[in-house]
N, C-alpha and C. Protein backbone atom coordinates (compact mmCIF):
# COMPACT_ATOMS: atom_id res chain seq x y z
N UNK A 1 6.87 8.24 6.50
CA UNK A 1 6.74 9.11 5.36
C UNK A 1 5.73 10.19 5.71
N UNK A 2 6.03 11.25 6.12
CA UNK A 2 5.45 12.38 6.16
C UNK A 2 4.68 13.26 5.16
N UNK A 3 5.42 13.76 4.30
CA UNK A 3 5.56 14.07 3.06
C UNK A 3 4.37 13.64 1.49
N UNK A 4 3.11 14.16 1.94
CA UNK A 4 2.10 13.63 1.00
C UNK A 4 2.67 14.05 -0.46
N UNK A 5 3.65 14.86 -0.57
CA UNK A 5 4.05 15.15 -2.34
C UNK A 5 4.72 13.70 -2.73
N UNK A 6 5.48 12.86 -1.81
CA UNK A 6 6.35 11.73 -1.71
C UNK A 6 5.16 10.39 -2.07
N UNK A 7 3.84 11.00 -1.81
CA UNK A 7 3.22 9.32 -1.88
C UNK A 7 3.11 8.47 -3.12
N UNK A 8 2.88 9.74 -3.98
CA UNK A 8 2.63 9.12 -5.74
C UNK A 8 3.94 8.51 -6.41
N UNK A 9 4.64 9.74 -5.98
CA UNK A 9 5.98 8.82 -6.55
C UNK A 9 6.27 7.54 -5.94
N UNK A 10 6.52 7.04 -4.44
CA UNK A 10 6.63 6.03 -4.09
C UNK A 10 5.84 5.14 -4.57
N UNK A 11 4.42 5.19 -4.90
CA UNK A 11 3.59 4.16 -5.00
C UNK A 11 4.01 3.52 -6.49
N UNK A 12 4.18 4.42 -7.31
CA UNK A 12 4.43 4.36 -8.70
C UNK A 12 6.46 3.38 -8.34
N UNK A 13 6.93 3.82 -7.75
CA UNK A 13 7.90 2.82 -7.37
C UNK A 13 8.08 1.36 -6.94
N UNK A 14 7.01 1.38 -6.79
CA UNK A 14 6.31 -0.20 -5.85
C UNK A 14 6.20 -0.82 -7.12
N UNK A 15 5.28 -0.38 -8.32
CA UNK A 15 5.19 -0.76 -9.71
C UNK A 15 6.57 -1.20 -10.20
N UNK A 16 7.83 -0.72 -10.16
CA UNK A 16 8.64 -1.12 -10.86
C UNK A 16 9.80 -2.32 -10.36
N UNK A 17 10.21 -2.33 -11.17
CA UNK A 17 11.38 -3.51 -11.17
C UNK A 17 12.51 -2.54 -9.79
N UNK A 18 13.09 -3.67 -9.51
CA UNK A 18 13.80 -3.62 -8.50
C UNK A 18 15.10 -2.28 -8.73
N UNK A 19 15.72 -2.52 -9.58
CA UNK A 19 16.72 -1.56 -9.81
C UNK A 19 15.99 0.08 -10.49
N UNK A 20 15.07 0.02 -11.43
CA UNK A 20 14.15 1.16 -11.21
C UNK A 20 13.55 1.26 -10.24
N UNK A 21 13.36 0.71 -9.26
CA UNK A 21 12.68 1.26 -7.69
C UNK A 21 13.90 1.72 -6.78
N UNK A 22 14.57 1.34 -6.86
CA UNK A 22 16.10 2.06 -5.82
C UNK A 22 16.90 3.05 -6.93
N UNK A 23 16.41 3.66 -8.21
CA UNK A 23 16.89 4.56 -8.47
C UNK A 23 15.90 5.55 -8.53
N UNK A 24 14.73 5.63 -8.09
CA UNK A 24 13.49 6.33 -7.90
C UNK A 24 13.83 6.85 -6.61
N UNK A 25 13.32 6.04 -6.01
CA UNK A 25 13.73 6.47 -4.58
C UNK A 25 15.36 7.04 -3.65
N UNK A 26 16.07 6.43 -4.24
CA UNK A 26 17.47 7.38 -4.16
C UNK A 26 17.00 8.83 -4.81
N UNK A 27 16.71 8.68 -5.57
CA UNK A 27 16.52 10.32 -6.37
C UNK A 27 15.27 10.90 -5.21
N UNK A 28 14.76 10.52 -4.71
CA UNK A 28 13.67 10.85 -3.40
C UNK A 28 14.22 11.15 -2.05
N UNK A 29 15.40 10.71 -1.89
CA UNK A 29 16.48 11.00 -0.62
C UNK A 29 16.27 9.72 0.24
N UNK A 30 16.01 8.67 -0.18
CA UNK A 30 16.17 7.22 0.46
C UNK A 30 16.86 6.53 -0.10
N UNK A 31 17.44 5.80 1.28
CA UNK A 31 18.18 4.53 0.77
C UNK A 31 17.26 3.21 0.29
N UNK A 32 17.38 2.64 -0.54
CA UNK A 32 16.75 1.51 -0.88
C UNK A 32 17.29 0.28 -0.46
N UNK A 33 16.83 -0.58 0.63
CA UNK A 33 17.46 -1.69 1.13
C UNK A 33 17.47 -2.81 -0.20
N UNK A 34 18.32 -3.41 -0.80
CA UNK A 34 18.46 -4.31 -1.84
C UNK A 34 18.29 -5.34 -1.07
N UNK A 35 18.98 -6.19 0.06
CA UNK A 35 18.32 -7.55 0.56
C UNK A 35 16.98 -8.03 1.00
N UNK A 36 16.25 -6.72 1.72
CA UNK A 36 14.81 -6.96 1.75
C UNK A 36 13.58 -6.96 1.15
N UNK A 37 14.17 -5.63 0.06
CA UNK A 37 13.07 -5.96 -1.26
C UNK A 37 12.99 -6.96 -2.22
N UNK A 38 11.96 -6.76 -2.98
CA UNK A 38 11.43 -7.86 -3.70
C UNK A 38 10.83 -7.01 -5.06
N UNK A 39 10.19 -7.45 -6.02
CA UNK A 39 9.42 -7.01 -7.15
C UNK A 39 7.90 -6.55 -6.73
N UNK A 40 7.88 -7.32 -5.63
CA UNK A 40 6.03 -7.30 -4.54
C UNK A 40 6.32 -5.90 -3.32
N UNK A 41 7.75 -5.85 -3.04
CA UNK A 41 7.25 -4.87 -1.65
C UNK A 41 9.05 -4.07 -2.08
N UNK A 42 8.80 -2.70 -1.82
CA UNK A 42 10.25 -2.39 -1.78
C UNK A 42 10.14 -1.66 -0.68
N UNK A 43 11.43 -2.02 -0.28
CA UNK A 43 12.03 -1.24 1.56
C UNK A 43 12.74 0.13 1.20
N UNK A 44 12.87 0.95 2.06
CA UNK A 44 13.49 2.06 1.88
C UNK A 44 13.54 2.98 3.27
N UNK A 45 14.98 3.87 3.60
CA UNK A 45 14.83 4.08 4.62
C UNK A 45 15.02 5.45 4.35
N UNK A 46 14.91 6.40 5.15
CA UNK A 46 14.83 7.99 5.07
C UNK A 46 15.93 8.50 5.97
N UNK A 47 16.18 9.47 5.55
CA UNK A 47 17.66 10.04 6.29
C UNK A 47 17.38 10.26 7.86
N UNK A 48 16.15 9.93 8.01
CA UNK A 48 17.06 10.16 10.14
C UNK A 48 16.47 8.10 10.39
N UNK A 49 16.41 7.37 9.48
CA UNK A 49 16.81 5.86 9.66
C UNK A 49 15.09 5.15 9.72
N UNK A 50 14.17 5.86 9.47
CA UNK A 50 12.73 5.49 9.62
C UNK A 50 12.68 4.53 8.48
N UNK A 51 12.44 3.23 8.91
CA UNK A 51 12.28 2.18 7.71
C UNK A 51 10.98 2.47 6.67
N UNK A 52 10.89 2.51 5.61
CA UNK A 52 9.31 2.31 5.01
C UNK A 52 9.08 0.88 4.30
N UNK A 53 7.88 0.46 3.86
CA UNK A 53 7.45 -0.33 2.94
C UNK A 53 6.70 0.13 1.62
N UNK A 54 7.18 -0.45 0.83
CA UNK A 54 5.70 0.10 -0.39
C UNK A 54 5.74 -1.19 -0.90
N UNK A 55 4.22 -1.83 -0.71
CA UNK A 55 3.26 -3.17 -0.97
C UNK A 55 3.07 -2.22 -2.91
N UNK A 56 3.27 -3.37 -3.29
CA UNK A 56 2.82 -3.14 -5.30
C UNK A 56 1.68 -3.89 -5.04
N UNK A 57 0.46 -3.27 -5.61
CA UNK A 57 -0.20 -3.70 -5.93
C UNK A 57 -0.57 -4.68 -7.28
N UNK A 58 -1.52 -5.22 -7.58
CA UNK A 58 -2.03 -6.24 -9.13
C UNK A 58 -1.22 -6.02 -10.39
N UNK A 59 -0.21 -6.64 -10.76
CA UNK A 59 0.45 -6.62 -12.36
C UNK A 59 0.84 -7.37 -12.52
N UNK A 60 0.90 -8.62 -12.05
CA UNK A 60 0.95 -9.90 -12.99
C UNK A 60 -0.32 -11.02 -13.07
N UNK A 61 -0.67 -12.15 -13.33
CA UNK A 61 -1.51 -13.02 -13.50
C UNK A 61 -2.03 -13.32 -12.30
N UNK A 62 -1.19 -13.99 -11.59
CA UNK A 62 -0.92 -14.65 -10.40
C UNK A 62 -1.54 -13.69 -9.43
N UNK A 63 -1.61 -12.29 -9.26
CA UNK A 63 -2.10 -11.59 -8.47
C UNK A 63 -3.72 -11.05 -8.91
N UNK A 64 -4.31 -11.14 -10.36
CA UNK A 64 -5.07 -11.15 -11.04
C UNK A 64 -6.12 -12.23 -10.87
N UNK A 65 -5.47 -13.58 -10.86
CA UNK A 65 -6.41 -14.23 -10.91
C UNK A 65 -6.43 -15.25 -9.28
N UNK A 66 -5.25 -15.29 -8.79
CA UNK A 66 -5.29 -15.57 -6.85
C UNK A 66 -5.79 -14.82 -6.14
N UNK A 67 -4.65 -13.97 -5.87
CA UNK A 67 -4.94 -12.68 -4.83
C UNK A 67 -6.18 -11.88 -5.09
N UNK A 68 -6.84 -11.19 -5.92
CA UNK A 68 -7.82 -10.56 -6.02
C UNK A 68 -8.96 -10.83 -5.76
N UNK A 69 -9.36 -12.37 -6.59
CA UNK A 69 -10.13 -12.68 -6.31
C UNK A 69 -10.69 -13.29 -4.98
N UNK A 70 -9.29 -13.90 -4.24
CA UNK A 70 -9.49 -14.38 -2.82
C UNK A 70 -9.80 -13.41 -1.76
N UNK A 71 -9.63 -11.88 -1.87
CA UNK A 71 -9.48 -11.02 -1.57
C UNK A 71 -11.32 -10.46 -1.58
N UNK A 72 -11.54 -10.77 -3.05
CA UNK A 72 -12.83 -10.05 -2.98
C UNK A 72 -13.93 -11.14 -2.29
N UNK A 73 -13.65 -12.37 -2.31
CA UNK A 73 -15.06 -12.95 -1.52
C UNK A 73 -14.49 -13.37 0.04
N UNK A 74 -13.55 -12.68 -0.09
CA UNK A 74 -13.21 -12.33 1.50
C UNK A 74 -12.53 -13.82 2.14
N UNK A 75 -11.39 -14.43 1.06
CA UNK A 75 -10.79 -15.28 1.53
C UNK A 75 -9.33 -14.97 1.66
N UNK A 76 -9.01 -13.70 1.76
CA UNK A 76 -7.61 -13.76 1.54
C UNK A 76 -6.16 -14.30 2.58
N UNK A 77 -6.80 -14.96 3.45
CA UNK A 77 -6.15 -15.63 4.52
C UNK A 77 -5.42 -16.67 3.74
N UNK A 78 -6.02 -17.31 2.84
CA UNK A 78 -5.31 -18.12 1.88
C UNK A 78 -4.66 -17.77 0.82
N UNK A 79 -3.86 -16.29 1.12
CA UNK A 79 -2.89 -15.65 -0.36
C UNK A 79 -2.04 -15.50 0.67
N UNK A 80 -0.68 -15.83 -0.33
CA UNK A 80 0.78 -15.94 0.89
C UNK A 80 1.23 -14.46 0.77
N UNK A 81 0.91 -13.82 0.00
CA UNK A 81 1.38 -12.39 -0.07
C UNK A 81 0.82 -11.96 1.33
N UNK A 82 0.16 -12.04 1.94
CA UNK A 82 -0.17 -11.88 3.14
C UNK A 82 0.71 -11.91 4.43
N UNK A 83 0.92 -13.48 4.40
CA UNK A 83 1.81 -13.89 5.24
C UNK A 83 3.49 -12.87 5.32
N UNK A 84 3.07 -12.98 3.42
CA UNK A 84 4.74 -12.60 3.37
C UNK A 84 5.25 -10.93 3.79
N UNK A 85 3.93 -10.39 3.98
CA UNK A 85 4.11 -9.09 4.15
C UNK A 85 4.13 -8.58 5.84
N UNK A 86 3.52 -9.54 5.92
CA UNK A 86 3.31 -10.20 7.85
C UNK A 86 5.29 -10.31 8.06
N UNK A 87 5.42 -11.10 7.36
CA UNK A 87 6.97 -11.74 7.77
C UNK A 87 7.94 -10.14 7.56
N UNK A 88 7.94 -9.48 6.25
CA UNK A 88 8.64 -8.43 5.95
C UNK A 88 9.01 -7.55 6.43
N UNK A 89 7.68 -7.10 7.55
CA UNK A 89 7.59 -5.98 8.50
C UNK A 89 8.04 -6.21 9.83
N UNK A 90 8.50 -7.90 10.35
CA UNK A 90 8.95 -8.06 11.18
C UNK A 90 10.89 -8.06 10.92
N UNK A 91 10.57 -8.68 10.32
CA UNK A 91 12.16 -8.87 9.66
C UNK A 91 12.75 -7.41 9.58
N UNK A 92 11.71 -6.22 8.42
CA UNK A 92 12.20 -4.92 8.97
C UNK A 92 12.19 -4.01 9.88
N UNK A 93 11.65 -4.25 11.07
CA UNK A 93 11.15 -3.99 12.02
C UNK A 93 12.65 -4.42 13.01
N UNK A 94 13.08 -5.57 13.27
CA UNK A 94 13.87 -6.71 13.69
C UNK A 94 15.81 -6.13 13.18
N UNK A 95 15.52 -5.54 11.99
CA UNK A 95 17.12 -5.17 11.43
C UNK A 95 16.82 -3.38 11.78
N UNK A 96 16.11 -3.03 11.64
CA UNK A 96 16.20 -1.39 11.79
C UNK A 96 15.87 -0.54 13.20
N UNK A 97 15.10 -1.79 13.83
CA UNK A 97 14.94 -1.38 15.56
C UNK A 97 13.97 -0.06 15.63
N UNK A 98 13.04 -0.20 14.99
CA UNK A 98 11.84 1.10 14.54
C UNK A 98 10.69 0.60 13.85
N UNK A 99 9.47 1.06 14.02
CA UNK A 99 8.21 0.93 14.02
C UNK A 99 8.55 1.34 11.97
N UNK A 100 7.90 0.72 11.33
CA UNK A 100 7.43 0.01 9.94
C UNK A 100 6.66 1.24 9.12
N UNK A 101 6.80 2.16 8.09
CA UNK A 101 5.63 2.91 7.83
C UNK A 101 5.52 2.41 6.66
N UNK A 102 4.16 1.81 6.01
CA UNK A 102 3.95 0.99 5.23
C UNK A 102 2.55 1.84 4.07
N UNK A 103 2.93 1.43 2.88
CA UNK A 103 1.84 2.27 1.77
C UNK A 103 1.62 1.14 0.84
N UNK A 104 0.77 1.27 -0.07
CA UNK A 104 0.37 0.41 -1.15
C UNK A 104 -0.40 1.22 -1.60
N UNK A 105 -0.91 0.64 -3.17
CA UNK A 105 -2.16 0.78 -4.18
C UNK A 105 -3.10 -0.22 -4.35
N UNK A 106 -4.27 -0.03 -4.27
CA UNK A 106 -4.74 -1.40 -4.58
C UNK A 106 -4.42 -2.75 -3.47
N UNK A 107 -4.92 -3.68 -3.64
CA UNK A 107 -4.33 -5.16 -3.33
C UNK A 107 -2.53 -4.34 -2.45
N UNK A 108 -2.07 -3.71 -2.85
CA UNK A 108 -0.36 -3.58 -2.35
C UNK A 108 -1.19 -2.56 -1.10
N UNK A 109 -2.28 -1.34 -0.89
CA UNK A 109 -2.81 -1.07 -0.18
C UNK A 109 -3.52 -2.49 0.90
N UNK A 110 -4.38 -3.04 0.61
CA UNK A 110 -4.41 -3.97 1.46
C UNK A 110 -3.51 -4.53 2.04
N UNK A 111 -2.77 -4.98 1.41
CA UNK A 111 -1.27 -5.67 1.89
C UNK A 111 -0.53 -5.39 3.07
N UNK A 112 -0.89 -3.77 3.13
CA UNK A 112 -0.05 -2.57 3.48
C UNK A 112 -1.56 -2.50 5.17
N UNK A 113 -2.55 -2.73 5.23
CA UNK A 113 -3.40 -2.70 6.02
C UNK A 113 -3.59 -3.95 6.78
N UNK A 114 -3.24 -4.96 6.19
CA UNK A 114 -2.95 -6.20 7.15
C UNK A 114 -1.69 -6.76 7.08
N UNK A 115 -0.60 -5.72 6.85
CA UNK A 115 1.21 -6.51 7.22
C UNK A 115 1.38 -6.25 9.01
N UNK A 116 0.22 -5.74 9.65
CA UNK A 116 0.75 -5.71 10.89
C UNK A 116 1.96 -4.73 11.37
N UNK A 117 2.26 -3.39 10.30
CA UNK A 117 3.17 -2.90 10.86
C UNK A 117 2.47 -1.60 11.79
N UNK A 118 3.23 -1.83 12.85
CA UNK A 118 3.14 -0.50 13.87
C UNK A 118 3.30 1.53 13.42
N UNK A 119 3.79 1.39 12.25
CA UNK A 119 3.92 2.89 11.83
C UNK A 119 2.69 3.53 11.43
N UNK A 120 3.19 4.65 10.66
CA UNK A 120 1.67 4.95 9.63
C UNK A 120 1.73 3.64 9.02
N UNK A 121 0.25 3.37 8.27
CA UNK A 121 -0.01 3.47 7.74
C UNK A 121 -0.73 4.06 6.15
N UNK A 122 -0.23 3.98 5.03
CA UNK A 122 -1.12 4.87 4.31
C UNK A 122 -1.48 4.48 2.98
N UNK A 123 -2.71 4.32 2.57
CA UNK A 123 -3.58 3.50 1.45
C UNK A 123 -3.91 4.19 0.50
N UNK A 124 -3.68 4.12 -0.43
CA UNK A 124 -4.66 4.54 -1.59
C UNK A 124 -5.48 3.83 -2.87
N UNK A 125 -6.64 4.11 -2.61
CA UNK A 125 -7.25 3.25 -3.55
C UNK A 125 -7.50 2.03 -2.74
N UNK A 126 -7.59 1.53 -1.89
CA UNK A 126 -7.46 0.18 -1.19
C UNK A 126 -8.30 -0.72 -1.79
N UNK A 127 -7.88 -2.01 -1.96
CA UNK A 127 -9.03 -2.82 -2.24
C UNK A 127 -9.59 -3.51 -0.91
N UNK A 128 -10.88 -3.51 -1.46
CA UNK A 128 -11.87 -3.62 -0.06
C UNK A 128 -12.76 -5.09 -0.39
N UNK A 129 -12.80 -6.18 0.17
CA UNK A 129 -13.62 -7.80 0.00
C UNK A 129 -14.95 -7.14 0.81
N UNK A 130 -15.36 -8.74 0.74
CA UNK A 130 -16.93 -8.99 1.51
C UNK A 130 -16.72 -9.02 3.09
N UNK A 131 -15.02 -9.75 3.30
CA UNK A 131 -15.34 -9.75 4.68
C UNK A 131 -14.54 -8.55 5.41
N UNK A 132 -14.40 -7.53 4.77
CA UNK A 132 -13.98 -6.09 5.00
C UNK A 132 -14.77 -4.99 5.44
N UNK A 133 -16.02 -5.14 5.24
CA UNK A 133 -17.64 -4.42 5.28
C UNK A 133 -17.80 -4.08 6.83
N UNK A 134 -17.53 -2.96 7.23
CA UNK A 134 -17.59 -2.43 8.36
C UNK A 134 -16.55 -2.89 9.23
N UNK A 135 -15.11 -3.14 9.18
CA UNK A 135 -14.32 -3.51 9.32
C UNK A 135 -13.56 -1.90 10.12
N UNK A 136 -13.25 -1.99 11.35
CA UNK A 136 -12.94 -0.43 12.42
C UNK A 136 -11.57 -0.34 11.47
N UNK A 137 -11.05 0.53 11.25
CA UNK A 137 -9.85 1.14 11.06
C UNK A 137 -8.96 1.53 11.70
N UNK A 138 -7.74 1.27 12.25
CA UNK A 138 -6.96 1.97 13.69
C UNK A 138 -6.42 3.48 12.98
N UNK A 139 -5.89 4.06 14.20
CA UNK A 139 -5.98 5.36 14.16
C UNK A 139 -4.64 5.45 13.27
N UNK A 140 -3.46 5.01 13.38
CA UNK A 140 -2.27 5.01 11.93
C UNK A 140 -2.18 4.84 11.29
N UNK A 141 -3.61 4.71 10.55
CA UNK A 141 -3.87 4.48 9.40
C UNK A 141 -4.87 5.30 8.67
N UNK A 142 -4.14 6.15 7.47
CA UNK A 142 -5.01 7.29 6.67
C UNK A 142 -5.05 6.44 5.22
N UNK A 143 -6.73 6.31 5.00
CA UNK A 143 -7.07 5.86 3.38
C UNK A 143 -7.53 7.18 3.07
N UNK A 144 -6.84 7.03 1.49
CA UNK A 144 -7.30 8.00 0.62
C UNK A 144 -8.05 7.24 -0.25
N UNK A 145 -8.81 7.65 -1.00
CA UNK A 145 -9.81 7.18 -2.12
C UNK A 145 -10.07 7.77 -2.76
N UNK A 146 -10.28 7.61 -4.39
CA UNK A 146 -10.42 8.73 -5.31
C UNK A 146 -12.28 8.43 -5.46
N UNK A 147 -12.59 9.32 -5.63
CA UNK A 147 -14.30 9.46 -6.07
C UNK A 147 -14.20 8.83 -7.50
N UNK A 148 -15.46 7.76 -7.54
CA UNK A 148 -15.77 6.88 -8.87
C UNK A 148 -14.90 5.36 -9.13
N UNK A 149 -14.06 5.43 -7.87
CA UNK A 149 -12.83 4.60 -7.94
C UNK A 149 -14.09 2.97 -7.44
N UNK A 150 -13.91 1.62 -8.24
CA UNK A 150 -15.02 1.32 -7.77
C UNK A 150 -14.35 -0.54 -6.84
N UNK A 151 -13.13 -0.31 -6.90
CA UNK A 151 -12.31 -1.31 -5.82
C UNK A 151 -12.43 -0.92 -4.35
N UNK A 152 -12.04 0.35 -4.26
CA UNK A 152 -12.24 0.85 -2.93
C UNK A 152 -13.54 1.49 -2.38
N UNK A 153 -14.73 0.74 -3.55
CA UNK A 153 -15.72 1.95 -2.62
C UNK A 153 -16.60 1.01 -1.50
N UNK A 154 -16.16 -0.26 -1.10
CA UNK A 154 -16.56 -0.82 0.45
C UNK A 154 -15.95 -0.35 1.42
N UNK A 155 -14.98 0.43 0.86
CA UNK A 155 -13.96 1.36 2.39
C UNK A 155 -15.19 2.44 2.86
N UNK A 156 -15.89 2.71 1.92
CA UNK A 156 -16.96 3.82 2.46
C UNK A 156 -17.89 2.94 3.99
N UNK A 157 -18.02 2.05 3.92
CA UNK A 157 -18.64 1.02 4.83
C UNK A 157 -17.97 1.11 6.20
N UNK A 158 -16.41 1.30 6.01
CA UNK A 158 -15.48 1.15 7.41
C UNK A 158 -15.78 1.84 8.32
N UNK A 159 -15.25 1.85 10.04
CA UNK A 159 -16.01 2.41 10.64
C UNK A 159 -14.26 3.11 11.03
N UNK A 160 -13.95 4.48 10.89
CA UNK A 160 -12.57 5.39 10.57
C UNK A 160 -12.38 6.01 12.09
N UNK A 161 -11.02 5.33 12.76
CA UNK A 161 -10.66 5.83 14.02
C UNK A 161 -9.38 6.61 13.77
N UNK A 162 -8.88 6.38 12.12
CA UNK A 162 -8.16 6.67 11.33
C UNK A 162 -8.53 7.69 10.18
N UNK A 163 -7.70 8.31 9.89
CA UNK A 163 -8.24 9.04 8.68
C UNK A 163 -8.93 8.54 7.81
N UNK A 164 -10.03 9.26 6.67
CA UNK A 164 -10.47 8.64 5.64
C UNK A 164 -10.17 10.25 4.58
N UNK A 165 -9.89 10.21 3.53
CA UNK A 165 -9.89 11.70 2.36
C UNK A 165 -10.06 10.98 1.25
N UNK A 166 -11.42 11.56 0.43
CA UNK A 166 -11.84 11.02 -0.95
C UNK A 166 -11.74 12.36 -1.61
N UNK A 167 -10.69 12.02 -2.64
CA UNK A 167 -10.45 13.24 -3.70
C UNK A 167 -11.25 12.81 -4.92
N UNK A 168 -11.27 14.25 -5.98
CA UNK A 168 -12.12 14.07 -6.98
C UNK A 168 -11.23 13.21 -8.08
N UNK A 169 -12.24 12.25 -8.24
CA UNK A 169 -11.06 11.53 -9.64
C UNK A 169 -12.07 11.37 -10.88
N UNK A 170 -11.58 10.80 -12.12
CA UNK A 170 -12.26 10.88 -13.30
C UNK A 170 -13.63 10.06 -12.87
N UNK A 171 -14.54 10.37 -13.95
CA UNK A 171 -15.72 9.27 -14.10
C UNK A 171 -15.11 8.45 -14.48
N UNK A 172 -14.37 7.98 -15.36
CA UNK A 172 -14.49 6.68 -15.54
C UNK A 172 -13.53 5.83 -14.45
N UNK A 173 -14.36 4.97 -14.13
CA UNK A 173 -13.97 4.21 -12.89
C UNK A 173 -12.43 3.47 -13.28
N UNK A 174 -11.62 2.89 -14.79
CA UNK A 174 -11.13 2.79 -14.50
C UNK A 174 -9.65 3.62 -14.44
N UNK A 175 -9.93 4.98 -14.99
CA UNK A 175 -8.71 5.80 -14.91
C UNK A 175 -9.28 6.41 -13.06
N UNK A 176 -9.98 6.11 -12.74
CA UNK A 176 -10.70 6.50 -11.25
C UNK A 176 -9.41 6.19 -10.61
N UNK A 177 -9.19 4.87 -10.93
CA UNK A 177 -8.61 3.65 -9.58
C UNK A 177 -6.78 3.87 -9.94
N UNK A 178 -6.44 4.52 -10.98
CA UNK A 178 -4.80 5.00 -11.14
C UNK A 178 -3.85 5.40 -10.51
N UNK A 179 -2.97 5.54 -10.21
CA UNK A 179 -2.20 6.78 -9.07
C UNK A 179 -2.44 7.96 -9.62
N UNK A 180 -1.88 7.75 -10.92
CA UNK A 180 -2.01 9.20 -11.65
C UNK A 180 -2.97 9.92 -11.31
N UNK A 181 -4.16 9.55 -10.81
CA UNK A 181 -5.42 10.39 -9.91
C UNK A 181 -4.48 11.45 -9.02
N UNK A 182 -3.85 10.75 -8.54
CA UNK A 182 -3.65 11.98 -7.01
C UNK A 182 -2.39 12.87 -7.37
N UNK A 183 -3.37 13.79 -6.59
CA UNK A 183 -3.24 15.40 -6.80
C UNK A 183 -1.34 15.57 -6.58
N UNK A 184 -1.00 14.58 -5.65
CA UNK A 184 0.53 14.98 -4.81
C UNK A 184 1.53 14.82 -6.01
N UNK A 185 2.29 15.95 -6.16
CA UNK A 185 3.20 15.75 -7.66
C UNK A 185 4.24 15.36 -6.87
């Protein structure tokens, strides 16, 4: 995914239900793979065959009160969303014969920073734990961060071999941490 006007909408796609996410993204000029997505990650490929991912970040319980929190005291080795995003990128990786370009929000940003895929990478808002704290960044991988946003502000800690861009977002921290923050229509 090239195309920074493309990121908001995708991310905001990751949010939705399965059949509103492959009619988002069709209207975006991708195909939406229906066997590999899920309600957690939707696949999508771009007209010269470049696979993507978009990791959803926190909207149900289960990711609220597991994932987040395992996440923030830096246990998230023990959330299967992990694994499963580990498995996804091979599997799409494995059917499309091409390197993975993978995005998230939030927790679906993390997701998207440890699925192990070889493409871009690209984060926004990332959520950042305890055992994340100066944690190197590889170079295919660009975090964005909105200013006041207060999930992602241990990414300020990382040490960036990769992009880092903090745009201006509201004071209040939690319209900070939204998509609706970023600028890309």
């Amino acid at each position: 995914m090239n195309d920074r006007k493309l990121i908001k909408p995708i991310l905001n796609a990751s949010y939705q239900n399965q059949k509103q996410a492959a009619k988002t993204l069709s209207g975006l000029g991708y195909t939406y793979d229906k066997k590999l997505s899920t309600n957690e990650s939707k696949v999508f490929v771009d007209s010269a065959g470049n696979p993507n991912i978009a990791f959803r970040g926190s909207k149900n319980v289960k990711d609220f009160l597991f994932s987040d929190p395992l996440l923030a005291i830096g246990a998230s080795r023990f959330d299967p969303r992990i694994k499963d995003a580990q498995t996804l990128v091979k599997r799409v990786e494995t059917k499309y014969g091409k390197p993975v370009d993978v995005t998230g929000h939030s927790l679906g940003a993390f997701l998207a920073e440890r699925s192990g895929a070889k493409g871009n990478v690209i984060t926004y808002n990332k959520a950042v734990g305890i055992d994340d704290i100066g944690k190197k960044i590889p170079k295919n991988q660009t975090d964005i961060r909105t200013s006041n946003d207060l999930v992602s502000a241990l990414s300020l800690t990382q040490k960036y071999n990769g992009n880092r861009e903090t745009i201006k977002g509201s004071l209040n921290p939690i319209v900070a941490h939204g998509i609706d923050q970023l600028p890309f229509v």
